[in-house]
N, C-alpha and C. Protein backbone atom coordinates (compact mmCIF):
# COMPACT_ATOMS: atom_id res chain seq x y z
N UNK A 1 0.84 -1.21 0.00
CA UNK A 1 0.00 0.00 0.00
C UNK A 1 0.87 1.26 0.00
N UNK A 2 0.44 2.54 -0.58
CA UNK A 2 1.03 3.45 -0.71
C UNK A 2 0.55 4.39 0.23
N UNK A 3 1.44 5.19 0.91
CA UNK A 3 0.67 5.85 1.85
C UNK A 3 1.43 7.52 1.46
N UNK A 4 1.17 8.53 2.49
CA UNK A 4 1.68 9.92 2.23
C UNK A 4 3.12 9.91 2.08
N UNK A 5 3.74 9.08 2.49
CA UNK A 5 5.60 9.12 2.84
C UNK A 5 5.71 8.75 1.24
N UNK A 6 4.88 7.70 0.49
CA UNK A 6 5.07 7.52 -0.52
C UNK A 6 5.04 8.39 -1.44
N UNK A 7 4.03 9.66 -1.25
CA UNK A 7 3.67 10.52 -2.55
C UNK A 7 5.01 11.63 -2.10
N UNK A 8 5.02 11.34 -0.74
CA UNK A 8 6.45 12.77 -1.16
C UNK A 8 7.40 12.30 -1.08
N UNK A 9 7.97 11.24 -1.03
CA UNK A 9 9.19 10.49 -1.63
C UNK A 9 8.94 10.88 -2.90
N UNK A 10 8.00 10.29 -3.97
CA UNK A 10 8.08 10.38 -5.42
C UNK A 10 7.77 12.19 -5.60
N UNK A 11 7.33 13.06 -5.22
CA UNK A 11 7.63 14.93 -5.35
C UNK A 11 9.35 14.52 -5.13
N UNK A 12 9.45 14.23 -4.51
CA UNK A 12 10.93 14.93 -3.82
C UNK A 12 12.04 14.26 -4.68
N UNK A 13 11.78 13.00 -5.56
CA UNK A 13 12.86 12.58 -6.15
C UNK A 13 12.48 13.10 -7.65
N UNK A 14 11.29 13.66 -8.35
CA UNK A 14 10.74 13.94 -9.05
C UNK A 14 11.66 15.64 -9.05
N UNK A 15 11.73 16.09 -8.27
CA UNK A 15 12.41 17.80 -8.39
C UNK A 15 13.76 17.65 -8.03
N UNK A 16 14.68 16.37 -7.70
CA UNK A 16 15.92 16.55 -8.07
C UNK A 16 16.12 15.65 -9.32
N UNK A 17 15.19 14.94 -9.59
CA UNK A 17 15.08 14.51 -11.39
C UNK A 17 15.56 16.28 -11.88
N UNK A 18 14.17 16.45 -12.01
CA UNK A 18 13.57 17.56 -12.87
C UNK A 18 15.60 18.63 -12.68
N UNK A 19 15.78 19.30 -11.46
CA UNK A 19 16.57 19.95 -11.17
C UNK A 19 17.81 19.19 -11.96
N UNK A 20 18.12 17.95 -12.02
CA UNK A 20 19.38 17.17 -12.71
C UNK A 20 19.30 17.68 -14.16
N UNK A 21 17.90 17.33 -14.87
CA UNK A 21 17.35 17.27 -15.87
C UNK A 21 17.18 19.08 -16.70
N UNK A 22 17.06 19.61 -16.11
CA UNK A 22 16.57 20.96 -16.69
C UNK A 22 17.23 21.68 -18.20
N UNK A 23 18.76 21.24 -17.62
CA UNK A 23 19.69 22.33 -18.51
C UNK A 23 18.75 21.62 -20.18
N UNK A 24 19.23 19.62 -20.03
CA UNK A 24 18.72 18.70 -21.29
C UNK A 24 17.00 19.23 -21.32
N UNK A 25 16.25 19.54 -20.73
CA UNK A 25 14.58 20.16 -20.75
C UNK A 25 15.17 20.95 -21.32
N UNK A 26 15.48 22.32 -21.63
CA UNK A 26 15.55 23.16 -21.63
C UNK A 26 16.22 23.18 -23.19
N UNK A 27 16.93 22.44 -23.45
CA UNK A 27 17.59 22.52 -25.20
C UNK A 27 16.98 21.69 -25.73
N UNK A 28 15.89 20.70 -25.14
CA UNK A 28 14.73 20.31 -26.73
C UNK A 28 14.36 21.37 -26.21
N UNK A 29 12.97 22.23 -25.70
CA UNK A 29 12.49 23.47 -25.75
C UNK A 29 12.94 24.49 -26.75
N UNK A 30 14.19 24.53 -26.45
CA UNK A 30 15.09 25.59 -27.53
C UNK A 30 14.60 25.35 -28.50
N UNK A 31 15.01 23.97 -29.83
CA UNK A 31 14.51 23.72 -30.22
C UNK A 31 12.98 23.68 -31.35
N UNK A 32 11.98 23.68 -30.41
CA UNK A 32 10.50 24.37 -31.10
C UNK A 32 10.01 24.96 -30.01
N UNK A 33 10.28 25.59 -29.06
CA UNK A 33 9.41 26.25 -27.76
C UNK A 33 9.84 27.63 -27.44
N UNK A 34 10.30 27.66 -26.22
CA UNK A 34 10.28 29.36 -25.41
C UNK A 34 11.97 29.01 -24.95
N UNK A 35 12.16 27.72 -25.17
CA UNK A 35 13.55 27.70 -24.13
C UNK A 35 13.75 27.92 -22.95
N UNK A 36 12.40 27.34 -22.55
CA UNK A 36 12.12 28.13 -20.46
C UNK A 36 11.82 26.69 -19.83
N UNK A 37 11.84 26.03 -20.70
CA UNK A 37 10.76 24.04 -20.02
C UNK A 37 11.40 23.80 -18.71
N UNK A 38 12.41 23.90 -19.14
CA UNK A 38 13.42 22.94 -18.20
C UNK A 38 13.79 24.09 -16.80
N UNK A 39 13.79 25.40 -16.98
CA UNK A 39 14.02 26.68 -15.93
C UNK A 39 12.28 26.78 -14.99
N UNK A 40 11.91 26.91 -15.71
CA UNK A 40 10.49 26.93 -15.28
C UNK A 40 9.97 25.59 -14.42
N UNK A 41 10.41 24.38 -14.87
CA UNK A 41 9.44 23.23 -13.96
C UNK A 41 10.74 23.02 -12.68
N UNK A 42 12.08 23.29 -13.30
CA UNK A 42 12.84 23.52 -11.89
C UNK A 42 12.71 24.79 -11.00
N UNK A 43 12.01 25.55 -11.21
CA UNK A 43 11.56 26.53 -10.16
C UNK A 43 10.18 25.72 -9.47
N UNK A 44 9.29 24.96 -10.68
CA UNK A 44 8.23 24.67 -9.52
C UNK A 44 8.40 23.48 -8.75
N UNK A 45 9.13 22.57 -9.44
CA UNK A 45 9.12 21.63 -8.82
C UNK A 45 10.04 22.05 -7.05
N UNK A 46 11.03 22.75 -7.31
CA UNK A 46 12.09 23.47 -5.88
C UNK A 46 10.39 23.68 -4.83
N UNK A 47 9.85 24.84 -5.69
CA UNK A 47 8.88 25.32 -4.98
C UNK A 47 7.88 23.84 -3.92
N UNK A 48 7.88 22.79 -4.71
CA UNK A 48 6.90 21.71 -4.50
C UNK A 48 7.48 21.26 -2.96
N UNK A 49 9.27 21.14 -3.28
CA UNK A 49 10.16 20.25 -2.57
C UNK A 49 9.78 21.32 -1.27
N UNK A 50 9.81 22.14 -0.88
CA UNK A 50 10.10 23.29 -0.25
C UNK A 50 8.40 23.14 0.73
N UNK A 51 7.67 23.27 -0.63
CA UNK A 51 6.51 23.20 0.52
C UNK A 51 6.47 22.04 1.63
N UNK A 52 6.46 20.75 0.44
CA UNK A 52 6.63 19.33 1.55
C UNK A 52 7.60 19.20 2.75
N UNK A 53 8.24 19.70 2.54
CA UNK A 53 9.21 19.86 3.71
C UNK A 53 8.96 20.59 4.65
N UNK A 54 7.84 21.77 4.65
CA UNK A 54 7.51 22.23 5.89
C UNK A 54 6.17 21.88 6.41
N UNK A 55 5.06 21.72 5.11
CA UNK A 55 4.26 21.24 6.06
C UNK A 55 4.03 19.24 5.46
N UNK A 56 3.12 18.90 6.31
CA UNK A 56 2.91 17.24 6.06
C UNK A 56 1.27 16.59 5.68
N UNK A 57 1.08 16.94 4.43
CA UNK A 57 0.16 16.49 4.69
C UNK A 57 -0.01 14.71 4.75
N UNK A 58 -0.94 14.52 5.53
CA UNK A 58 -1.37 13.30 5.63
C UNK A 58 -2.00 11.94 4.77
N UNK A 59 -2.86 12.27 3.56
CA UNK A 59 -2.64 11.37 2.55
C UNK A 59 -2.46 11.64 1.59
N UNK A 60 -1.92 10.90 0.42
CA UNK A 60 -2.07 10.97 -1.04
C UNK A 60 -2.46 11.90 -1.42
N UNK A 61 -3.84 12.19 -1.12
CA UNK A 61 -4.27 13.02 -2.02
C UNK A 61 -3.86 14.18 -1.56
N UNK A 62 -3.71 14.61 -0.37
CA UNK A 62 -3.55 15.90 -0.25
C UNK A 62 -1.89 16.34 -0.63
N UNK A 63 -1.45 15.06 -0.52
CA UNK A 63 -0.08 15.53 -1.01
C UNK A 63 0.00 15.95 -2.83
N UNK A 64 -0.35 15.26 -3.56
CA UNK A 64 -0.42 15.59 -4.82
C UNK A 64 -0.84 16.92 -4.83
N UNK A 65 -2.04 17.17 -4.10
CA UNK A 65 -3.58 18.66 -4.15
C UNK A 65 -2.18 19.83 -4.08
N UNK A 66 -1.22 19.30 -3.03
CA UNK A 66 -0.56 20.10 -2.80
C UNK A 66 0.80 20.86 -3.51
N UNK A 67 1.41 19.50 -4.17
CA UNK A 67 1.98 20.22 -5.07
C UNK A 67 1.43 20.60 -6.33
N UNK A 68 0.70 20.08 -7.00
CA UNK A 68 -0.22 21.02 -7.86
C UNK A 68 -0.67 22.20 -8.07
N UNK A 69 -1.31 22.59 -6.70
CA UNK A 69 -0.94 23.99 -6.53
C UNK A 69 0.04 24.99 -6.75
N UNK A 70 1.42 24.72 -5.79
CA UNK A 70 2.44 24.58 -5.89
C UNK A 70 2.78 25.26 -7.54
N UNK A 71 2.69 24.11 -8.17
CA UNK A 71 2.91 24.29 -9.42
C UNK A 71 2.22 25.20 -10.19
N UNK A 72 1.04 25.21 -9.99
CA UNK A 72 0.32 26.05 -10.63
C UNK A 72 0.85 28.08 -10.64
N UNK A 73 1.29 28.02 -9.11
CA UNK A 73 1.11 29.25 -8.62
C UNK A 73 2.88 29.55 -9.13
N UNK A 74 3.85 28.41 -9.56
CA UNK A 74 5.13 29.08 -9.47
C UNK A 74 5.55 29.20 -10.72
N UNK A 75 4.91 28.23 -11.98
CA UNK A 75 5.74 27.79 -13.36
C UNK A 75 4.59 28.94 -13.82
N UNK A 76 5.68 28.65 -14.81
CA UNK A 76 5.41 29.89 -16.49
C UNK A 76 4.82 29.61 -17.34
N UNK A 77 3.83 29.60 -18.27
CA UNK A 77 3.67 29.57 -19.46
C UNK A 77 2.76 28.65 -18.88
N UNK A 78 2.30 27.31 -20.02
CA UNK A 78 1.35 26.04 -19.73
C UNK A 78 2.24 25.07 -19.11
N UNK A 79 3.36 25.04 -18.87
CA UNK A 79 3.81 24.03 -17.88
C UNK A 79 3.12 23.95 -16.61
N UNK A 80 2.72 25.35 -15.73
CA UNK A 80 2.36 25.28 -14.77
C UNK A 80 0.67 24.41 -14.62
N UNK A 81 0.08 25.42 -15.41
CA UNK A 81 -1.62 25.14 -15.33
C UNK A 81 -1.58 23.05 -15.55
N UNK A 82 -0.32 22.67 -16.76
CA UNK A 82 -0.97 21.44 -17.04
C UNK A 82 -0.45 20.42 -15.81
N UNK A 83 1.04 20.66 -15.39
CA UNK A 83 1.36 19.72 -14.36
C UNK A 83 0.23 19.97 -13.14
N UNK A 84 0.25 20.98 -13.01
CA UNK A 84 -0.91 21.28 -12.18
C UNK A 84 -2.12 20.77 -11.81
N UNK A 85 -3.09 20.63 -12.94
CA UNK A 85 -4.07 20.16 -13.44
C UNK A 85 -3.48 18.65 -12.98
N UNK A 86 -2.69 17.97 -13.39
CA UNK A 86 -2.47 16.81 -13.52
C UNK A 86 -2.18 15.90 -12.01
N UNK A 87 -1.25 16.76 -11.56
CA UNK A 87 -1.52 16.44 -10.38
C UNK A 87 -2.63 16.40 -9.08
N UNK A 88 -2.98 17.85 -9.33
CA UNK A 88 -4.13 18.09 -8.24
C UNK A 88 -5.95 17.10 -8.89
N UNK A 89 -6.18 16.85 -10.07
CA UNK A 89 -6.99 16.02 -10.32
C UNK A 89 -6.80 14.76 -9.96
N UNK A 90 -5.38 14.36 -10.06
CA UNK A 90 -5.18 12.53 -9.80
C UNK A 90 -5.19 12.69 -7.86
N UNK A 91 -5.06 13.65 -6.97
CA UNK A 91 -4.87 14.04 -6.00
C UNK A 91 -6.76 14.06 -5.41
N UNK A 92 -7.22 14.99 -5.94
CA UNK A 92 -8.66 14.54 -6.21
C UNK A 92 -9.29 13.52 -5.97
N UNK A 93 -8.83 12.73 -6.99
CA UNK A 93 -9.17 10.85 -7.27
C UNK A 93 -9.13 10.39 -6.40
N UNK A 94 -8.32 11.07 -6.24
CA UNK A 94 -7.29 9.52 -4.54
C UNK A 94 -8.30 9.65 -3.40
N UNK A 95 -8.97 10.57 -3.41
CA UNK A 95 -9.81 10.89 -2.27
C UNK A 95 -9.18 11.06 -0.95
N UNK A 96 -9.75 10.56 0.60
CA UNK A 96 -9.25 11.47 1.70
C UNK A 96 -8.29 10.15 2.00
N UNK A 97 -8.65 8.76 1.86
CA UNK A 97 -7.30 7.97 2.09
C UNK A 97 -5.96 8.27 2.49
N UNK A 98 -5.93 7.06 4.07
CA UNK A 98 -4.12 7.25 4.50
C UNK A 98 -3.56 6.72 3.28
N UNK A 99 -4.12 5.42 2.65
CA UNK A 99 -3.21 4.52 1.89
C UNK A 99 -4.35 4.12 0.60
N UNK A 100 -3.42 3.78 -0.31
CA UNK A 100 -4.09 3.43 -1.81
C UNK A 100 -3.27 2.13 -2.08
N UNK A 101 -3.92 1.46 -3.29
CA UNK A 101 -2.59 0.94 -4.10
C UNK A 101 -2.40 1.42 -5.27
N UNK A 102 -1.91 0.46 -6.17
CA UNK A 102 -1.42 0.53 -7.52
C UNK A 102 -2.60 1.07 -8.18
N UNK A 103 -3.36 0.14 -8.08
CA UNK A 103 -4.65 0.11 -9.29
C UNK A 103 -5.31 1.56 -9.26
N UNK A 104 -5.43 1.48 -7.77
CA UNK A 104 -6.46 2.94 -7.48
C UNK A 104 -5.24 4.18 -7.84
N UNK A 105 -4.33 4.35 -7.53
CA UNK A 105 -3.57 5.40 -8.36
C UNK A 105 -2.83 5.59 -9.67
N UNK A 106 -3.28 4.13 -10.72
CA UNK A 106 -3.50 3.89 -11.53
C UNK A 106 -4.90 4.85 -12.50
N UNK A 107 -6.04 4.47 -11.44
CA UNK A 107 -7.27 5.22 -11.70
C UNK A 107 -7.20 6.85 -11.48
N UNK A 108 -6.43 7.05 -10.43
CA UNK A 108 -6.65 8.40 -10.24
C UNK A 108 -5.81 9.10 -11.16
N UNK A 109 -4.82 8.57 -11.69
CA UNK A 109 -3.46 9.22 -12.22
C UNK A 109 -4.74 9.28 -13.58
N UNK A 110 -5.11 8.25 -14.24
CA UNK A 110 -5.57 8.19 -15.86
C UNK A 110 -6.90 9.70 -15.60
N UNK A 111 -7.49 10.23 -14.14
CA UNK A 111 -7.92 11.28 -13.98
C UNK A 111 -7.75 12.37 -14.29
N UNK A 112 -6.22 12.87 -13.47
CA UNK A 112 -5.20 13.55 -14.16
C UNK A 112 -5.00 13.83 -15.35
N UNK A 113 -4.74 12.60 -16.27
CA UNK A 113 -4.63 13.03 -17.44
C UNK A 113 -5.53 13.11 -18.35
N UNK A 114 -6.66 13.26 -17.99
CA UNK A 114 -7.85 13.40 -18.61
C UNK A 114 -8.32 14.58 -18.34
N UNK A 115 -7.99 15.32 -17.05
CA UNK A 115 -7.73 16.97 -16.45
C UNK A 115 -6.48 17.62 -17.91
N UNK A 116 -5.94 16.67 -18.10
CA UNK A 116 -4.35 17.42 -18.92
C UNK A 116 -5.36 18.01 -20.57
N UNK A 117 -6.22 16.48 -20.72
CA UNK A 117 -6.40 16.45 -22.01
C UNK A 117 -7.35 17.36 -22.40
N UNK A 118 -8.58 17.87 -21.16
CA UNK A 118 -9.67 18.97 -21.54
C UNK A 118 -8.74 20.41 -21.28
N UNK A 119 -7.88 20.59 -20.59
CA UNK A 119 -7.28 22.10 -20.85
C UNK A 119 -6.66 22.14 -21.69
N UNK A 120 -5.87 20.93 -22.21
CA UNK A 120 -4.86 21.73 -23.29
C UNK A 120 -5.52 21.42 -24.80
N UNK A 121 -6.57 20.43 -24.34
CA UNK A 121 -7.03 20.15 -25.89
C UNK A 121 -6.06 19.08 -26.95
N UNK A 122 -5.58 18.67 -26.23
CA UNK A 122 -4.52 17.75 -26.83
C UNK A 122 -5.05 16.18 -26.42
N UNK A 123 -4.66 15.22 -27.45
CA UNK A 123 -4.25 14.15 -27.71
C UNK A 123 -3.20 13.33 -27.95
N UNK A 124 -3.05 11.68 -27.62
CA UNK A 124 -2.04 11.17 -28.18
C UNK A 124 -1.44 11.34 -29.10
N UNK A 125 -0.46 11.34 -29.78
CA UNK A 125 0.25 11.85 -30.60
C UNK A 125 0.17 13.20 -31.76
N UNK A 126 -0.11 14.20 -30.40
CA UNK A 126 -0.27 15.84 -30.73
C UNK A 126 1.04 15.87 -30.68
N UNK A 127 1.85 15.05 -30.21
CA UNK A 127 3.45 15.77 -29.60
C UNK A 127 3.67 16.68 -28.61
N UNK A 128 2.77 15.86 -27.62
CA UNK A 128 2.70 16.88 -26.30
C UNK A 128 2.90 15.75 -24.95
N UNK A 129 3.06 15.80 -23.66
CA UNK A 129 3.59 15.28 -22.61
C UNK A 129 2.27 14.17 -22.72
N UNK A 130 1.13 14.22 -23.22
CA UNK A 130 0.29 12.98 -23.11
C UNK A 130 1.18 11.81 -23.85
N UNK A 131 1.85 12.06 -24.63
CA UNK A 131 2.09 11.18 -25.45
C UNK A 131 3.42 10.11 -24.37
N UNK A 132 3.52 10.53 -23.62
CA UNK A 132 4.65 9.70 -22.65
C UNK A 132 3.44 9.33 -21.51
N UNK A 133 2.21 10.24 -20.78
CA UNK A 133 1.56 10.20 -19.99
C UNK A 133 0.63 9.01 -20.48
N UNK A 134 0.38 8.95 -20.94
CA UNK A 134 -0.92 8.25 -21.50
C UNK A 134 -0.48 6.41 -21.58
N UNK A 135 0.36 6.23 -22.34
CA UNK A 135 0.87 5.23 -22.48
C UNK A 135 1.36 4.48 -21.09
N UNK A 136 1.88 5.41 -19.81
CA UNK A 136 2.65 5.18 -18.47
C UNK A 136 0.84 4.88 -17.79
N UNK A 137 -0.15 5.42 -18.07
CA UNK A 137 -0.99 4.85 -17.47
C UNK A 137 -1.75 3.74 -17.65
N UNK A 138 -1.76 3.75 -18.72
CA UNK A 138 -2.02 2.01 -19.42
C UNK A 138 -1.66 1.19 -19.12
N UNK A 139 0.02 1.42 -18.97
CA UNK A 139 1.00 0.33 -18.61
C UNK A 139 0.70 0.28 -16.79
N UNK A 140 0.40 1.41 -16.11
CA UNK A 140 0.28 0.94 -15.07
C UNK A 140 0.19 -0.36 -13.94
N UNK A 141 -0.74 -0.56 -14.76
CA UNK A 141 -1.31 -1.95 -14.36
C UNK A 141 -0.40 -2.88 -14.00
N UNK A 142 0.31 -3.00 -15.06
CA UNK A 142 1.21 -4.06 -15.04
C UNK A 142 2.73 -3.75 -13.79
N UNK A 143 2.70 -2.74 -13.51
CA UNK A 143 3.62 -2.31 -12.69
C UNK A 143 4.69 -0.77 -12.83
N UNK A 144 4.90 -0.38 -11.74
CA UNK A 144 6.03 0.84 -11.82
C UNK A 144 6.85 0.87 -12.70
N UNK A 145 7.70 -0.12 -12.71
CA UNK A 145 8.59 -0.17 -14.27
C UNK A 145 8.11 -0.30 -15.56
N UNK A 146 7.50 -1.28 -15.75
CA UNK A 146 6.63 -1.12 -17.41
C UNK A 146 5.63 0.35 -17.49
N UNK A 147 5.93 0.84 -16.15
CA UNK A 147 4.65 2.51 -16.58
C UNK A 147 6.47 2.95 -17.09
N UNK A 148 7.54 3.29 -16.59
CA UNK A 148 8.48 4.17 -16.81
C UNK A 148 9.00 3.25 -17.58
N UNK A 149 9.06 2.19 -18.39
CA UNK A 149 9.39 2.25 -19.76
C UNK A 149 8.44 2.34 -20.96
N UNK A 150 7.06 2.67 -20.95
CA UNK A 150 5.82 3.47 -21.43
C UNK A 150 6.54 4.52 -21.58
N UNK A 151 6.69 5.46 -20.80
CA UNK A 151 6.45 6.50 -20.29
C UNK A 151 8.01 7.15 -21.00
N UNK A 152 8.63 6.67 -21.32
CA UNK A 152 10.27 6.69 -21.96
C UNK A 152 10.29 6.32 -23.19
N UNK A 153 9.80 5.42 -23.99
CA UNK A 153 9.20 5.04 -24.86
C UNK A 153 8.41 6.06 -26.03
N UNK A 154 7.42 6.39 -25.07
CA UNK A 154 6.46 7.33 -25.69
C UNK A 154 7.10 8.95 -25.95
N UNK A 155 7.68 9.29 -24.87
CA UNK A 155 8.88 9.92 -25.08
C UNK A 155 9.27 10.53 -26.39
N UNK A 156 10.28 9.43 -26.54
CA UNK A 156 11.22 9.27 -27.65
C UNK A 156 10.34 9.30 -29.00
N UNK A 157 8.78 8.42 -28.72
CA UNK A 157 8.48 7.92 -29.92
C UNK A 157 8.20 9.96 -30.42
N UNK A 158 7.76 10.99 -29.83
CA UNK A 158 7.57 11.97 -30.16
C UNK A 158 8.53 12.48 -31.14
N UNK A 159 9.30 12.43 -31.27
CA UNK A 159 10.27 12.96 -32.28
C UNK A 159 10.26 13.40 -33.84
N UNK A 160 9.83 12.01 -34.45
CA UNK A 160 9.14 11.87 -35.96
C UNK A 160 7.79 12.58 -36.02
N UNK A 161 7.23 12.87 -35.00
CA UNK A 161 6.22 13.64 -34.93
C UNK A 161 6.06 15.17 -35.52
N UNK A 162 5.26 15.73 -35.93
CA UNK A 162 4.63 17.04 -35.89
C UNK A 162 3.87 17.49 -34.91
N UNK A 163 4.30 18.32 -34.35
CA UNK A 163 3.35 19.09 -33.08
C UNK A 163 2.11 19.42 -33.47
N UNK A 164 0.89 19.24 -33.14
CA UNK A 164 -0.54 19.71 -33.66
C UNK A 164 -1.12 20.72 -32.44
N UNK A 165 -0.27 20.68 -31.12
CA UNK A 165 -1.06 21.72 -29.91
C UNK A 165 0.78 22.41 -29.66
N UNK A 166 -0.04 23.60 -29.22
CA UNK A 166 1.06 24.55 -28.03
C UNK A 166 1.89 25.38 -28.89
N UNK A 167 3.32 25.61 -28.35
CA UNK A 167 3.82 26.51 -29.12
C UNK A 167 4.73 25.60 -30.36
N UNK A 168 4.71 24.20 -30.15
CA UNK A 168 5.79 24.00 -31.01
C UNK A 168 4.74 23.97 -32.52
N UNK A 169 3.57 23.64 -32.43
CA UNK A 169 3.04 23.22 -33.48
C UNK A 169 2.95 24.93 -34.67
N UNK A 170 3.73 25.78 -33.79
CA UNK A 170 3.54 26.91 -35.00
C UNK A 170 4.65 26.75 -35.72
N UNK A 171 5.03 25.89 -35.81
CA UNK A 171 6.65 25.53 -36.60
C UNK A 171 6.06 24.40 -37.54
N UNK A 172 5.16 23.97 -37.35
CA UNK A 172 4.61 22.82 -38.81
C UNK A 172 5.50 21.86 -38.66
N UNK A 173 6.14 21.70 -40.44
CA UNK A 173 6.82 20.54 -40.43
C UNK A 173 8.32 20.58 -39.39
N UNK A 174 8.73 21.59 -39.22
CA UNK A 174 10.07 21.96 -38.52
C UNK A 174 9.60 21.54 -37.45
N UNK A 175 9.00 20.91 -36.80
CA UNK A 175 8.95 20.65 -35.51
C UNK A 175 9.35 19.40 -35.73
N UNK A 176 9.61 18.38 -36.73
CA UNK A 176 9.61 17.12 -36.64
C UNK A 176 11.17 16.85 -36.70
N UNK A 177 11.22 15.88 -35.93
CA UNK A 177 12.91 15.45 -35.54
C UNK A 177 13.45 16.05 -34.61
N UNK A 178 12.41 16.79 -33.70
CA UNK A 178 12.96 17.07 -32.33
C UNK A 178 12.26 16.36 -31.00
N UNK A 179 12.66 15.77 -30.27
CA UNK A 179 12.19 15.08 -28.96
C UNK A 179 10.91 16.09 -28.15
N UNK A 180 10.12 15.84 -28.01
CA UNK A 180 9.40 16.87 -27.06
C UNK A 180 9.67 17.19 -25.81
N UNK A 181 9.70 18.00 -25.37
CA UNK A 181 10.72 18.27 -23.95
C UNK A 181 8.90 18.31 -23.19
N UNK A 182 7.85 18.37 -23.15
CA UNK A 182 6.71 17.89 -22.46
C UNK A 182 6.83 16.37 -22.00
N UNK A 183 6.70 15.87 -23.54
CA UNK A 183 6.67 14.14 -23.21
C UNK A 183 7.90 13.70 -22.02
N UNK A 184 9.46 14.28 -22.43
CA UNK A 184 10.58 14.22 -21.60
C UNK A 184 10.09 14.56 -19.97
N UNK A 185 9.55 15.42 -20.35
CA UNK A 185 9.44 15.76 -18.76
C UNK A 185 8.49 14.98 -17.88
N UNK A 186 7.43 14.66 -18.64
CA UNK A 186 6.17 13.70 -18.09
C UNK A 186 7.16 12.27 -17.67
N UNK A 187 8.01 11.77 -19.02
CA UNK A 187 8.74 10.59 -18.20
C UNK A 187 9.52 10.69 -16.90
N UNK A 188 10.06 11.79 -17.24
CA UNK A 188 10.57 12.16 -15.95
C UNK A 188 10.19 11.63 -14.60
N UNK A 189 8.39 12.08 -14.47
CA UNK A 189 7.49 12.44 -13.68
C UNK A 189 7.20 10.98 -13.06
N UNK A 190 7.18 10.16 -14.30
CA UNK A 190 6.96 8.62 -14.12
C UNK A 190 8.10 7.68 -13.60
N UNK A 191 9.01 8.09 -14.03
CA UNK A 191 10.80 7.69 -13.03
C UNK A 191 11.11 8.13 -12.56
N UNK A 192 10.35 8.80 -11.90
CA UNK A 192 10.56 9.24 -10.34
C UNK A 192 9.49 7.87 -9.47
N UNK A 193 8.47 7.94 -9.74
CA UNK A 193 7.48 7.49 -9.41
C UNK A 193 8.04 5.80 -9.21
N UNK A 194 8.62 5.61 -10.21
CA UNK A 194 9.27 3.99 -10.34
C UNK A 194 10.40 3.97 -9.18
N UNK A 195 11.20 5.16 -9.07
CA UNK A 195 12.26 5.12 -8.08
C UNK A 195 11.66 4.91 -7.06
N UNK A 196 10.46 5.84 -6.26
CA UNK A 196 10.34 6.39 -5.36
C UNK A 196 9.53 4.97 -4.87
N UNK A 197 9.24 4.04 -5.74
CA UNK A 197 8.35 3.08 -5.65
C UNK A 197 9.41 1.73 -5.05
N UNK A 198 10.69 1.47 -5.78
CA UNK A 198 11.38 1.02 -4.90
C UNK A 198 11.37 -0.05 -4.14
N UNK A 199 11.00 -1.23 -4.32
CA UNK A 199 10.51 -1.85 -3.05
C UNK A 199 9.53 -2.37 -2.17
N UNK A 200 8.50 -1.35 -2.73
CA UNK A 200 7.47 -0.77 -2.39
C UNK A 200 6.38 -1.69 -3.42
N UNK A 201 5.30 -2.73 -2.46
CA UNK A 201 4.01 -3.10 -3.61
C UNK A 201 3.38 -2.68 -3.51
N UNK A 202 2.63 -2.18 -4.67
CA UNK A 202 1.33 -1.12 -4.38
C UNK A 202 0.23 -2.39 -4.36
């Protein structure tokens, strides 16, 4: 069972991902974006680490509710609103529960990204962070690792792609043959989740 120690283990290894990760976020962005991906989700995610550490909340859900917020209130551009969204809906899901397992944050997470998919208006292979998200929840089921090799996978598969949502898709065909630094970052989100999982049966 997964309990609150669990959801901020996976925040907390998730924002020294993200923080490791930023400079590489930040040059796909360059790329077809603003060149901010990787500066921007390491400010919110710091912000996330920062909150959990002073106060505690008690389950799942409120831990997600919480960095979501978090996120919402610190990142730039649509990074903030969608991690946001994504978290604080699957946070939602989870309801007031000390402890969950797999399946049920399986369910709540595919919430989340169904929060991702009515704000941004995006779909699987728009070339946007669903395209790593989507696939990591499917795979869920089957376990933490097969979600973060989904979730890495889907990733990569963005590349040959054309962007159809956000800023890269105003570049048309030039967007194709670059990695999406969304999808990158969503895996991210999911190997953390596999780390933080560890040991750990949901």
């Amino acid at each position: 069972m997964l309990d609150a120690d669990f959801f901020r283990r996976w925040m907390m290894v998730a924002a020294a991902s993200v923080d490791r990760e930023a400079e590489r976020l930040t040059a796909l962005d360059s790329a077809i974006g603003d060149a901010d991906h990787g500066s921007n989700l390491q400010r919110g995610f710091r912000a996330v680490a920062a909150t959990l550490e002073k106060e505690a909340p008690d389950t799942p859900g409120a831990v997600l509710t919480v960095a979501g917020r978090q996120l919402i209130s610190t990142v730039g551009g649509a990074s903030g609103p969608l991690y946001g969204t994504l978290l604080r809906r699957t946070g939602k899901a989870l309801g007031e529960g000390a402890e969950v397992d797999r399946a049920a944050l399986a369910e709540a997470l595919r919430a989340g990204v169904e929060g991702v998919m009515a704000l941004g208006g995006a779909a699987p292979g728009d070339k946007t962070m669903l395209d790593a998200l989507v696939p990591a929840v499917d795979a869920l089921g089957e376990g933490f690792a097969a979600a973060r090799a989904a979730a890495e996978e889907g990733a990569v598969a963005t590349t040959p792609l054309q962007a159809r949502k956000g800023r890269a898709s105003y570049l048309g065909e030039r967007s194709i043959g670059h990695q999406d630094p969304g999808a990158t970052s969503s895996a991210l989100l999911i190997a953390a989740l596999e780390e933080a999982a560890a040991g750990v049966e949901g």
